[in-house]
C-alpha atoms as a PDB file:
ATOM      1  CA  UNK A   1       6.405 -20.156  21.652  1.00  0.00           C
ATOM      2  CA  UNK A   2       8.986 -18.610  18.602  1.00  0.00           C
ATOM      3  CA  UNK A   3       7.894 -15.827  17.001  1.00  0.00           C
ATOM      4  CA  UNK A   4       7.630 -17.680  13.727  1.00  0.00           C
ATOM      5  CA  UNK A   5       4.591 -19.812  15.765  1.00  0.00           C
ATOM      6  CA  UNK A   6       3.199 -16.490  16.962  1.00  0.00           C
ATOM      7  CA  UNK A   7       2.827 -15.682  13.537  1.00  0.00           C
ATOM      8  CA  UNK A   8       1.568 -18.617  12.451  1.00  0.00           C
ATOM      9  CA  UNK A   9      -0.727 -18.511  15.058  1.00  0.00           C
ATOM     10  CA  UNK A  10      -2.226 -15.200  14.084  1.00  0.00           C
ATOM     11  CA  UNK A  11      -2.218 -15.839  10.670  1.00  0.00           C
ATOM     12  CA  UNK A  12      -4.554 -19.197  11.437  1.00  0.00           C
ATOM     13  CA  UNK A  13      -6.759 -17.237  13.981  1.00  0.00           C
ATOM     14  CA  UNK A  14      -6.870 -13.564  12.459  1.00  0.00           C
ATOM     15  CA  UNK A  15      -6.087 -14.311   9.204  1.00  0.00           C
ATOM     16  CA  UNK A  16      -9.481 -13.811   7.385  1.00  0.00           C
ATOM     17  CA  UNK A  17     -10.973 -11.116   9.583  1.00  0.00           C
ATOM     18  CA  UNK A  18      -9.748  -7.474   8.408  1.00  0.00           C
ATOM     19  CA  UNK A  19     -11.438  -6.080  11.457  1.00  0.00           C
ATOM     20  CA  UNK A  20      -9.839  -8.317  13.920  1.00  0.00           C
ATOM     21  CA  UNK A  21      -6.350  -8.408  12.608  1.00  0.00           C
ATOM     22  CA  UNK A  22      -5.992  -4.492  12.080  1.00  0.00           C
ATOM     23  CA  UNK A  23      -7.260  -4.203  15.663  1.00  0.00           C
ATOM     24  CA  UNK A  24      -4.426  -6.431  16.714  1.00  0.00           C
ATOM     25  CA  UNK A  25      -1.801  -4.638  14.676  1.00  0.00           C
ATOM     26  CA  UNK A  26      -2.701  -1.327  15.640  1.00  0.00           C
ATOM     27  CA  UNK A  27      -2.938  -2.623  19.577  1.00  0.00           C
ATOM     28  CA  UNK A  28       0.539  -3.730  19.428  1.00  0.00           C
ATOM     29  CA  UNK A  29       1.839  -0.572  21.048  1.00  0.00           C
ATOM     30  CA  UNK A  30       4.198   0.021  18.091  1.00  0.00           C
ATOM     31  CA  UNK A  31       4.967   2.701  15.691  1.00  0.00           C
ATOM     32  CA  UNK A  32       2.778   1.624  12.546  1.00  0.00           C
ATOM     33  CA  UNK A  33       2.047   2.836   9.354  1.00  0.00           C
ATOM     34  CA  UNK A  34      -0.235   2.491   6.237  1.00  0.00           C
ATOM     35  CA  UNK A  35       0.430   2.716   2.971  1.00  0.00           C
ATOM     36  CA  UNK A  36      -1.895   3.729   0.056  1.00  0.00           C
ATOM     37  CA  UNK A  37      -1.967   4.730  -3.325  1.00  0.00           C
ATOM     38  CA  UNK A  38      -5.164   5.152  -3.689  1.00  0.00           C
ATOM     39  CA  UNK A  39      -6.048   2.505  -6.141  1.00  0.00           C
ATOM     40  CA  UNK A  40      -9.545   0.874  -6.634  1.00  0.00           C
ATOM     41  CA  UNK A  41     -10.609  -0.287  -3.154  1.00  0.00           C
ATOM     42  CA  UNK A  42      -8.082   1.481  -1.279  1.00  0.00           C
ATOM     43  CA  UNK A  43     -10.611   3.616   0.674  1.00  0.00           C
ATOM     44  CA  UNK A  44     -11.527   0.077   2.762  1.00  0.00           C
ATOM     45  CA  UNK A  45      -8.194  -0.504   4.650  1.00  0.00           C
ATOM     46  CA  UNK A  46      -8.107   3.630   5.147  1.00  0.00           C
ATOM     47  CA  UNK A  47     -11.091   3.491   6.615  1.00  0.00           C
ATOM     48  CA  UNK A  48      -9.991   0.046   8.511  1.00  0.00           C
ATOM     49  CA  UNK A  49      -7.331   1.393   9.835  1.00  0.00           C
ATOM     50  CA  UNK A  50      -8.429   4.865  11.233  1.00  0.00           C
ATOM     51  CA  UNK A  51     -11.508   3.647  12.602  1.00  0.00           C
ATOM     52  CA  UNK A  52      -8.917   2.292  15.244  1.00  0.00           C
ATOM     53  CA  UNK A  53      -6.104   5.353  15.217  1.00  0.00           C
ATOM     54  CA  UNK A  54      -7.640   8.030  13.217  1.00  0.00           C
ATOM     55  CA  UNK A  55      -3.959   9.454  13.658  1.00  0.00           C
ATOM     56  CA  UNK A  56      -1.988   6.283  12.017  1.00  0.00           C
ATOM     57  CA  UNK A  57       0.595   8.262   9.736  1.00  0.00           C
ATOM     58  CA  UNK A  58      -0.666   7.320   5.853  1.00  0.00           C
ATOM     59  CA  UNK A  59       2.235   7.149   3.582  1.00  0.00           C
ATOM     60  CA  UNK A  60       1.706   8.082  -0.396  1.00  0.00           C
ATOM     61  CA  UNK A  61       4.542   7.221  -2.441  1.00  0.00           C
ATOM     62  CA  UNK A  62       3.066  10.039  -5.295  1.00  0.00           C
ATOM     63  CA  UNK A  63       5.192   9.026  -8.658  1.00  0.00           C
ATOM     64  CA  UNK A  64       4.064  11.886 -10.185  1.00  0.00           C
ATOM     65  CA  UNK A  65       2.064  10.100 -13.303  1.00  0.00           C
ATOM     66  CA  UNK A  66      -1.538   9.642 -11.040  1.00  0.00           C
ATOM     67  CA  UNK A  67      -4.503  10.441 -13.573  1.00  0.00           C
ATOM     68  CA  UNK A  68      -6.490  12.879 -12.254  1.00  0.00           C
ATOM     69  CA  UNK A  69      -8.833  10.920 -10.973  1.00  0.00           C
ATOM     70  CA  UNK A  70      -6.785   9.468  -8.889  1.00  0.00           C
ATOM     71  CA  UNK A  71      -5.314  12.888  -7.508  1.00  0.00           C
ATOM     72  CA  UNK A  72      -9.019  13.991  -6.865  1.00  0.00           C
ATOM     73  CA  UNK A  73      -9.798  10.785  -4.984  1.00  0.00           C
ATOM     74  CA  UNK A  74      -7.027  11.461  -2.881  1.00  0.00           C
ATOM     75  CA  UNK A  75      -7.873  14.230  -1.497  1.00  0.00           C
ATOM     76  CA  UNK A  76     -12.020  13.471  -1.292  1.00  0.00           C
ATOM     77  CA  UNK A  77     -10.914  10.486   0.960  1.00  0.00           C
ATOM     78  CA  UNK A  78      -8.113  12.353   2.845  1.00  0.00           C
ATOM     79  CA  UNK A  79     -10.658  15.189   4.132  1.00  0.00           C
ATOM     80  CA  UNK A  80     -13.703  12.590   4.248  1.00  0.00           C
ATOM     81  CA  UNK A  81     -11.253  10.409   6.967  1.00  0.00           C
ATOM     82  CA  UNK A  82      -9.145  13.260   7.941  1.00  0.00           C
ATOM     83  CA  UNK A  83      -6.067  10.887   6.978  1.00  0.00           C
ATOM     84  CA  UNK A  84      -2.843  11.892   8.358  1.00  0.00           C
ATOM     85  CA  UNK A  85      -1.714  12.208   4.943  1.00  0.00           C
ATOM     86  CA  UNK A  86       2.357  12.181   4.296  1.00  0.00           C
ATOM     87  CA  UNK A  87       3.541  12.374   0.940  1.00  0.00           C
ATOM     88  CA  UNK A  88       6.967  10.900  -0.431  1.00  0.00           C
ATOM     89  CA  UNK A  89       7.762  12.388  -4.196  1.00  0.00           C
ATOM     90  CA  UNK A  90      11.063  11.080  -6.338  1.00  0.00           C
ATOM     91  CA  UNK A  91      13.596  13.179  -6.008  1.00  0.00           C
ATOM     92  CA  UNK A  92      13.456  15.021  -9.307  1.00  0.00           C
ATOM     93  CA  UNK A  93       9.795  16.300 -10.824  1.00  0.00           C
ATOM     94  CA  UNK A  94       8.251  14.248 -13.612  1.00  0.00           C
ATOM     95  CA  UNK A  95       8.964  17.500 -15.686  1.00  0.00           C
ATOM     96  CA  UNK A  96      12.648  17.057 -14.866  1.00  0.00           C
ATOM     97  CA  UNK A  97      12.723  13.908 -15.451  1.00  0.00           C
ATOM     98  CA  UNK A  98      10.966  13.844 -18.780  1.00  0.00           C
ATOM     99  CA  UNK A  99      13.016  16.479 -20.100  1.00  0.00           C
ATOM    100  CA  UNK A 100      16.248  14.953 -19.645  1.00  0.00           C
ATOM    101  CA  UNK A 101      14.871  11.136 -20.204  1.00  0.00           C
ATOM    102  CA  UNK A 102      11.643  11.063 -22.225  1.00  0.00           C
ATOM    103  CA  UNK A 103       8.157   9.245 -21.659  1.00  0.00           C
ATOM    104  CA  UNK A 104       7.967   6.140 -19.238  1.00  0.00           C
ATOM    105  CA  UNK A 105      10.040   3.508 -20.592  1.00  0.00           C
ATOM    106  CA  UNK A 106       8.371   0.279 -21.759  1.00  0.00           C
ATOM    107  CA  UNK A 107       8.022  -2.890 -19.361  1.00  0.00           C
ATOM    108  CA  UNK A 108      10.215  -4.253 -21.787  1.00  0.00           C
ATOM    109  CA  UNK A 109      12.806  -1.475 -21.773  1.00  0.00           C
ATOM    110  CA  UNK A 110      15.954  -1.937 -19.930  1.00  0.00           C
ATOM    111  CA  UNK A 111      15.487   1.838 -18.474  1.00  0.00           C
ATOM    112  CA  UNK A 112      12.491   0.532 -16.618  1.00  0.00           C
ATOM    113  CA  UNK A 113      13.899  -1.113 -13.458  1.00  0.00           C
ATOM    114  CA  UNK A 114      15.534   2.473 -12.649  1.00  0.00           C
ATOM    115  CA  UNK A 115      12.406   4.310 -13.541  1.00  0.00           C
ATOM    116  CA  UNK A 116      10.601   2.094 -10.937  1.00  0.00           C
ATOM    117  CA  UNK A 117      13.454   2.390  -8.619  1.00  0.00           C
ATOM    118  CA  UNK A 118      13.290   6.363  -9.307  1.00  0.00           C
ATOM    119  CA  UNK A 119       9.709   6.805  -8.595  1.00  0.00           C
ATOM    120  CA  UNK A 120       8.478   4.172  -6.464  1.00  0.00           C
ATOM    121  CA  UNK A 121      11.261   2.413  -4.327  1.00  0.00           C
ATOM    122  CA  UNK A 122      13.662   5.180  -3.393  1.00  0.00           C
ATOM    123  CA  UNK A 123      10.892   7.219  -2.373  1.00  0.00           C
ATOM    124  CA  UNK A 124       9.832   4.365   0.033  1.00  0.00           C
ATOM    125  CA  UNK A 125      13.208   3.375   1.029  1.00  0.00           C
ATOM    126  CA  UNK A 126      13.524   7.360   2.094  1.00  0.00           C
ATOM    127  CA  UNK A 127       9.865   7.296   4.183  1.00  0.00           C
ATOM    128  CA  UNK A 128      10.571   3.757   6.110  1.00  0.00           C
ATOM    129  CA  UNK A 129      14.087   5.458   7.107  1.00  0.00           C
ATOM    130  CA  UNK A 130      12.883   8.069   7.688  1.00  0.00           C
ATOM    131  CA  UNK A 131       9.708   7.037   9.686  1.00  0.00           C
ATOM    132  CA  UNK A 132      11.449   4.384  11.368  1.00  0.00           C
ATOM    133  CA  UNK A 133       8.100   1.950  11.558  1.00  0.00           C
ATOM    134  CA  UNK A 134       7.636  -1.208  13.654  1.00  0.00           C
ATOM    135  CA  UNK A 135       4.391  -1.825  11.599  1.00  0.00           C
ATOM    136  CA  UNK A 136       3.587  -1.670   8.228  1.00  0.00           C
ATOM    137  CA  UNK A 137      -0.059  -1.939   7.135  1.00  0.00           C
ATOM    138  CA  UNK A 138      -0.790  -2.661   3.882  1.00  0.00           C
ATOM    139  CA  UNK A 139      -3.487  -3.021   1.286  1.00  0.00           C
ATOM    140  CA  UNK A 140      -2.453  -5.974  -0.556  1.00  0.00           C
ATOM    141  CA  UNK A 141      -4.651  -8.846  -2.067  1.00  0.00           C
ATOM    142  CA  UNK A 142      -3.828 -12.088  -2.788  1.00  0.00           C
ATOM    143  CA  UNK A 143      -6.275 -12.021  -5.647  1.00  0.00           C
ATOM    144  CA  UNK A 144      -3.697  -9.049  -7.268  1.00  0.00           C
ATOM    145  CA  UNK A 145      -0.802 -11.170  -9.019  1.00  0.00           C
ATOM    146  CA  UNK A 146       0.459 -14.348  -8.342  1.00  0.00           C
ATOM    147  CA  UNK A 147       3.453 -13.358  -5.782  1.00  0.00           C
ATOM    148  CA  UNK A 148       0.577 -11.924  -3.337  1.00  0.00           C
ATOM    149  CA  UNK A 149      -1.536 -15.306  -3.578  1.00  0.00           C
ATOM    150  CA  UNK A 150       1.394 -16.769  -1.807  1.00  0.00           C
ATOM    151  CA  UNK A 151       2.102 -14.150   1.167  1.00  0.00           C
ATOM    152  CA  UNK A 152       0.827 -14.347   4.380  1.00  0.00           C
ATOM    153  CA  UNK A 153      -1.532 -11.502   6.056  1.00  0.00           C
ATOM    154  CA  UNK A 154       1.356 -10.922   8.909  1.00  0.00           C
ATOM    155  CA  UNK A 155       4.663 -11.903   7.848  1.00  0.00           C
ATOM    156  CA  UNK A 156       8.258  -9.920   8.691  1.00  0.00           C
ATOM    157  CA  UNK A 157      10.922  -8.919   6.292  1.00  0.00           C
ATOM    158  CA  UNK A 158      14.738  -9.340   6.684  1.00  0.00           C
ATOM    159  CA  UNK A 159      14.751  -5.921   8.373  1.00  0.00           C
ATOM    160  CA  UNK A 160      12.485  -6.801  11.209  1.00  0.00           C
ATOM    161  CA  UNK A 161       9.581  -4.874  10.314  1.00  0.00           C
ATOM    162  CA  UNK A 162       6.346  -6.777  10.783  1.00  0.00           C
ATOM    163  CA  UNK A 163       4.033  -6.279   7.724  1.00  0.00           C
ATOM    164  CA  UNK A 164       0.263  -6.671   7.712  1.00  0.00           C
ATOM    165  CA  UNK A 165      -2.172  -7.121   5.302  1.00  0.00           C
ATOM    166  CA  UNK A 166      -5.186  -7.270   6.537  1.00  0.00           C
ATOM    167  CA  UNK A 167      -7.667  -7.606   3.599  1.00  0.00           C
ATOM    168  CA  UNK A 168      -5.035 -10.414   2.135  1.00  0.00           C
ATOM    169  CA  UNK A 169      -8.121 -13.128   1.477  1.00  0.00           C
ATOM    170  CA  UNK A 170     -10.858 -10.452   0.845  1.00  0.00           C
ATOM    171  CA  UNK A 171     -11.934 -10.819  -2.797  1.00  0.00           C
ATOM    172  CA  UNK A 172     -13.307  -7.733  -5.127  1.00  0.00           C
ATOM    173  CA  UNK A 173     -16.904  -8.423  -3.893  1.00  0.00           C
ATOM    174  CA  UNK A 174     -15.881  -8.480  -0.376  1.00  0.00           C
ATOM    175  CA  UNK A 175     -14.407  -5.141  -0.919  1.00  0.00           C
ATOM    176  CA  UNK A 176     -17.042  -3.881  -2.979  1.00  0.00           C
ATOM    177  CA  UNK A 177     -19.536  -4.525   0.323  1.00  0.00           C
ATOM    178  CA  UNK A 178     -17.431  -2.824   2.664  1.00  0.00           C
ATOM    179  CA  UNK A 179     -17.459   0.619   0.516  1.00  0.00           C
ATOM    180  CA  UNK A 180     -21.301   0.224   0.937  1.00  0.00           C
ATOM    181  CA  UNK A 181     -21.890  -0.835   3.755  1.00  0.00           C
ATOM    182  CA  UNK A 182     -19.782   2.462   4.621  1.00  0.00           C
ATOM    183  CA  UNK A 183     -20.748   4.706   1.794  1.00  0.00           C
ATOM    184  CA  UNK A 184     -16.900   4.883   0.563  1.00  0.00           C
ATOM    185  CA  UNK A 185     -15.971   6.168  -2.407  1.00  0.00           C
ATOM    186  CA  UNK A 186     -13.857   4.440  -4.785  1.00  0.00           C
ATOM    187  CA  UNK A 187     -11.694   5.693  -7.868  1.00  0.00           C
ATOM    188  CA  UNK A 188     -11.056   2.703 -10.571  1.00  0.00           C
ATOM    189  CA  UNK A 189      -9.585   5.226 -13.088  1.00  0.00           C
ATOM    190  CA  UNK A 190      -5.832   4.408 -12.186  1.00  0.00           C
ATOM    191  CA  UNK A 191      -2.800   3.309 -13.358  1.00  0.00           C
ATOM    192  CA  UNK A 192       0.638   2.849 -12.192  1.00  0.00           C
ATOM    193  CA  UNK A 193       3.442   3.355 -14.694  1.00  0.00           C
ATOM    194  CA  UNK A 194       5.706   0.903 -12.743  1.00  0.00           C
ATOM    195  CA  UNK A 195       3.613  -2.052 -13.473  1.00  0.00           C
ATOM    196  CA  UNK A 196       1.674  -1.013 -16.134  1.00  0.00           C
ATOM    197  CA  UNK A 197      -0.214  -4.710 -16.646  1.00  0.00           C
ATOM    198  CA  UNK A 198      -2.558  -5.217 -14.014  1.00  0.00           C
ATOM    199  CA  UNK A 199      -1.029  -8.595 -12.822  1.00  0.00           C
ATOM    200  CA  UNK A 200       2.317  -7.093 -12.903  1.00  0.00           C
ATOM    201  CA  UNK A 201       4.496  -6.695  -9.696  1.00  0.00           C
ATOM    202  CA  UNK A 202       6.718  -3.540  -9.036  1.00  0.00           C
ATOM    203  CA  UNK A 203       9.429  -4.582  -6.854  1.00  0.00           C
ATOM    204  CA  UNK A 204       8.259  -3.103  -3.933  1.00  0.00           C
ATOM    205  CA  UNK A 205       6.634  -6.207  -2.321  1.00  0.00           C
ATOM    206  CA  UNK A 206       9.028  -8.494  -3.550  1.00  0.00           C
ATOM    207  CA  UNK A 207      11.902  -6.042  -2.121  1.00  0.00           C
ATOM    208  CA  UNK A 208      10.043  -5.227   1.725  1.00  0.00           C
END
């Protein structure tokens, strides 16, 4: 059987079980990671994932313009799971960078694609050559933009690197359940500069 079968395979079998398919991921015997940045509902694949490796290395790509809400959610959630938390920042400060450049450029701005690149990609470029993963486990929903509706829960990029999505299919309610039925907490005052509309790819997905 190919691996493209395999995958196929997995998708079809595993596909709409969170539980099951992080289990599998994580059981792979590879060097995984998760993602976050601890948007509305992120707290259910944190709590997915270190339910089975309460160690798995939890990678925050912090731009630097989080409200504080979102900063304060952070770290409730990283002490309530004991995450493994490992922080990526762009290279220069937000201060630096506003001084010499101004506010966040407009979606419509040319200046935007290197602001995202700035404070989003390079800094997760840097942490998957740096951390050198076999596994990447993320958050994404297909209900989130259009692109995501069309991705697969286990897929792998042009680099090799198998990516996982376990709560692909899950809808809002579905995730709203799970922070009950686990008494999660759950921050909905966010907003990423990068995308700014809610329906709005960054690059990053497209990109890895």
């Amino acid at each position: 059987m190919t691996l493209e079968l395999d995958l196929d395979t997995i998708n079809r079998d595993l596909g709409h079980d969170p539980k099951a398919l992080t289990e599998w991921a994580l059981g792979l015997g590879k060097h995984a990671i998760c993602t976050t940045n601890f948007r509305p509902f992120e707290a259910v694949i944190l709590h997915l994932v270190t339910q089975v490796q309460p160690d798995i290395p939890v990678v925050w790509m912090d731009n630097g313009y989080n409200t504080p809400a979102t900063y304060q959610f952070a770290d409730e959630i990283a002490k309530r799971l004991n995450l493994n938390l490992i922080t990526y920042l762009p290279r220069r400060s937000r201060a630096h960078r506003e001084a010499v450049e101004g506010l966040v450029p407009d979606i419509e701005d040319p200046r935007h694609t290197a602001f995202t690149q700035e404070v989003k990609l390079e800094p997760f470029e840097r942490a998957l050559r740096e951390m050198q993963p076999d596994v990447w486990i993320t958050a994404l929903r297909a209900e989130d933009t259009p692109e995501r509706s069309r991705m697969q829960p286990v897929s792998r990029n042009a680099d090799g690197l198998l990516k996982v999505a376990p709560v692909l299919h899950w809808t809002a309610r579905e995730m709203y359940q799970y922070l009950q039925a686990h008494d999660l907490p759950n921050n909905f005052d966010y907003f990423d500069p990068t995308k700014v509309e809610d329906k709005r790819e960054c690059g990053l997905h497209l990109q890895h």
